[in-house]
C-alpha atoms as a PDB file:
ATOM      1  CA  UNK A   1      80.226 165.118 131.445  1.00  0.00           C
ATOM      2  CA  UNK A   2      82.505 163.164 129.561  1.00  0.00           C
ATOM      3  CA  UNK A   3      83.535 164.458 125.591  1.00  0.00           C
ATOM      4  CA  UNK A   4      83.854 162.115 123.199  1.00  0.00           C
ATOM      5  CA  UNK A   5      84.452 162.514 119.075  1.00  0.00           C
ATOM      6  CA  UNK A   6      82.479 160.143 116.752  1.00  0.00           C
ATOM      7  CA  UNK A   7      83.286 159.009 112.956  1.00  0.00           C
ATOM      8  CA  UNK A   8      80.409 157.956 111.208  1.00  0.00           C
ATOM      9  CA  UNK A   9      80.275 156.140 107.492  1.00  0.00           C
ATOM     10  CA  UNK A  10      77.217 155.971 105.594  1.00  0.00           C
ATOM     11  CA  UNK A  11      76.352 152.607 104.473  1.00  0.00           C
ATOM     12  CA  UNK A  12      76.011 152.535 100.193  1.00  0.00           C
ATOM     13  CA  UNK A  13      73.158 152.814  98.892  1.00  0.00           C
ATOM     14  CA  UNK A  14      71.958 154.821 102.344  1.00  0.00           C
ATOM     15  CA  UNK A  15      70.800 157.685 100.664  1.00  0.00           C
ATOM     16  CA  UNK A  16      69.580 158.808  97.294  1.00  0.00           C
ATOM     17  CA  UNK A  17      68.877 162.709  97.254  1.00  0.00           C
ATOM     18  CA  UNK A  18      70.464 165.233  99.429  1.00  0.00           C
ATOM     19  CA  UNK A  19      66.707 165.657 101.009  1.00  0.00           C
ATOM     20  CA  UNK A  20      67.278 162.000 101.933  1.00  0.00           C
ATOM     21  CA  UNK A  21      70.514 163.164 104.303  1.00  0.00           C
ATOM     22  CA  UNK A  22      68.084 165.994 105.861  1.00  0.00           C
ATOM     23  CA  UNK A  23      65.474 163.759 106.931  1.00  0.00           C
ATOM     24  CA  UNK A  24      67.991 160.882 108.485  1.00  0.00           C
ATOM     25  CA  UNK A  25      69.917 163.146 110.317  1.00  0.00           C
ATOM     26  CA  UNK A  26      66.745 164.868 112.054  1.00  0.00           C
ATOM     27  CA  UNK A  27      65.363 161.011 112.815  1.00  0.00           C
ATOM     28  CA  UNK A  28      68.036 159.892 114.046  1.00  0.00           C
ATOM     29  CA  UNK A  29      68.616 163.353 116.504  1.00  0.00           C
ATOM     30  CA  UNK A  30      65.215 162.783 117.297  1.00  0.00           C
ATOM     31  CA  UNK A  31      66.191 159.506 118.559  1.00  0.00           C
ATOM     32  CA  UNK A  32      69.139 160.195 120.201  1.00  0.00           C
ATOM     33  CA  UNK A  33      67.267 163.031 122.104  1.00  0.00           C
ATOM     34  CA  UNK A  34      64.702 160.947 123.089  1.00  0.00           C
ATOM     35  CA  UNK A  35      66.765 158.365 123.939  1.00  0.00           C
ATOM     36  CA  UNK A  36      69.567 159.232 125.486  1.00  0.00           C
ATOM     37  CA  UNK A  37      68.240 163.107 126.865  1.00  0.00           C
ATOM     38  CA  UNK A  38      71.322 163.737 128.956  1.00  0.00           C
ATOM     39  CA  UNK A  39      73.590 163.976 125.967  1.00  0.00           C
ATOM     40  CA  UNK A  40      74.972 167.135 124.412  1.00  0.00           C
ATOM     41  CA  UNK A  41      75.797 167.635 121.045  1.00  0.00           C
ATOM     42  CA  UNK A  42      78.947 170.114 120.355  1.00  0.00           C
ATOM     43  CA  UNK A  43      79.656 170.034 116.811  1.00  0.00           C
ATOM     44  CA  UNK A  44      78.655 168.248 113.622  1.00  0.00           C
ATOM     45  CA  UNK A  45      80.881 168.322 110.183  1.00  0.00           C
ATOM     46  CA  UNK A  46      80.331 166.994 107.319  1.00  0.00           C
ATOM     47  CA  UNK A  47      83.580 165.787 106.132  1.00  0.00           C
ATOM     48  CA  UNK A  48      85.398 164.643 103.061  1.00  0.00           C
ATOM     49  CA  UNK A  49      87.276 160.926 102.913  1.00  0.00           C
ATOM     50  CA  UNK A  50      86.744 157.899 104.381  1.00  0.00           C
ATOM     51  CA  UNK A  51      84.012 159.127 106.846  1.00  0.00           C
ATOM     52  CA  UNK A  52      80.755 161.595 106.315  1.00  0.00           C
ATOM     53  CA  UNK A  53      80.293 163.099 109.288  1.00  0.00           C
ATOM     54  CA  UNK A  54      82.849 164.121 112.709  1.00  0.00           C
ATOM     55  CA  UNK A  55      80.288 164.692 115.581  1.00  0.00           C
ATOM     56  CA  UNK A  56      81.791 166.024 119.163  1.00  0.00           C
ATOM     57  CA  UNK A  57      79.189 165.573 122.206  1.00  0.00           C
ATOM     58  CA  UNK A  58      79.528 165.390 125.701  1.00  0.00           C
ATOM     59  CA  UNK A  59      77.498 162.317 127.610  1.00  0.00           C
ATOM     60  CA  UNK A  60      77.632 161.483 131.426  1.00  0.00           C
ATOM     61  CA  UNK A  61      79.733 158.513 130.446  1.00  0.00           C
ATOM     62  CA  UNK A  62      81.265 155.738 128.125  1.00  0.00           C
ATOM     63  CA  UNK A  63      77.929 153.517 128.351  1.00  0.00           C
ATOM     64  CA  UNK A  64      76.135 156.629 127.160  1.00  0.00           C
ATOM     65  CA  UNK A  65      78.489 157.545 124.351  1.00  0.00           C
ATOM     66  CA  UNK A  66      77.749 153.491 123.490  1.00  0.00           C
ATOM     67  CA  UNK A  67      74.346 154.093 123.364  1.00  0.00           C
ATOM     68  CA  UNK A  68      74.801 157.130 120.674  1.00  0.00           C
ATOM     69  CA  UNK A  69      77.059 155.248 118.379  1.00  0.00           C
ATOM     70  CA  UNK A  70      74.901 152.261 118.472  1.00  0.00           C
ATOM     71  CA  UNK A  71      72.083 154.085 117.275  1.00  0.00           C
ATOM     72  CA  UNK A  72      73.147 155.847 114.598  1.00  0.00           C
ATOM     73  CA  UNK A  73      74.754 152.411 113.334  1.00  0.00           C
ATOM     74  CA  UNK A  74      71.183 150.521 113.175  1.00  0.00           C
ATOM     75  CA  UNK A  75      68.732 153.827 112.862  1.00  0.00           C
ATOM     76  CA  UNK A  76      70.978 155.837 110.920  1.00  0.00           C
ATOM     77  CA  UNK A  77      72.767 152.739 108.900  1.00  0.00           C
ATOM     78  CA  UNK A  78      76.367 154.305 109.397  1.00  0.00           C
ATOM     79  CA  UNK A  79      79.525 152.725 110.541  1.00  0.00           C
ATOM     80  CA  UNK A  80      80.928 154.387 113.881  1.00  0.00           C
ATOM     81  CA  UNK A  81      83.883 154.792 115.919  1.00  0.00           C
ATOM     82  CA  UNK A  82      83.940 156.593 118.922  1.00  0.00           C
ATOM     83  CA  UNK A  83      87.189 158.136 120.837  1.00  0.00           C
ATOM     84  CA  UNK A  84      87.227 159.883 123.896  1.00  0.00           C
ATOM     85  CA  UNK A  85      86.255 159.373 127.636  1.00  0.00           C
ATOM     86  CA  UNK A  86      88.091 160.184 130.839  1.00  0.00           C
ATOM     87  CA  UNK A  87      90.805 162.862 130.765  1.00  0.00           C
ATOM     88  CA  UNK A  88      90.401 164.102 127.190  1.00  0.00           C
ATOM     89  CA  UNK A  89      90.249 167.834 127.818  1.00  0.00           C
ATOM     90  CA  UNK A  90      90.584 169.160 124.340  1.00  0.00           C
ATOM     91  CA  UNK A  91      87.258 170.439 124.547  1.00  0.00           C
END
């Protein structure tokens, strides 16, 4: 397994009550679970500045890891960016 670190930005106008933000982020888990089993999830933070959230998971590889960020872009309407891959051993 492969770890990789993903920034995600809500879109505006995503949410509009802080029950909103509980009930995306367990739809689109429940996605990426059901979707993409084989990944592990590390850490999750909430963060303050340009991004919302810094997520650290492990997947079997860099397809996988595409597969994550591309569906919290379109299920979760955030903007990603994922580092990581081969050889990062920070974890």
């Amino acid at each position: 397994m492969e770890t990789y670190i993903m920034l995600s930005q809500l879109a505006p106008g995503t949410l509009n009550s802080p029950k909103t933000l509980e009930t995306l982020e367990k739809e689109v888990m429940e996605r990426i679970r059901s979707t993409c089993p084989q990944v592990e999830w590390v850490h999750n933070f909430a963060v303050l500045g340009p991004y919302d959230y810094l997520d650290v998971f492990r997947a079997p590889d860099t397809q996988t890891a595409f597969k994550v960020a591309t569906l919290v872009r379109t299920f979760g309407h955030a903007h990603t960016e994922v580092w990581g891959g081969h050889g990062m051993g920070i974890f």
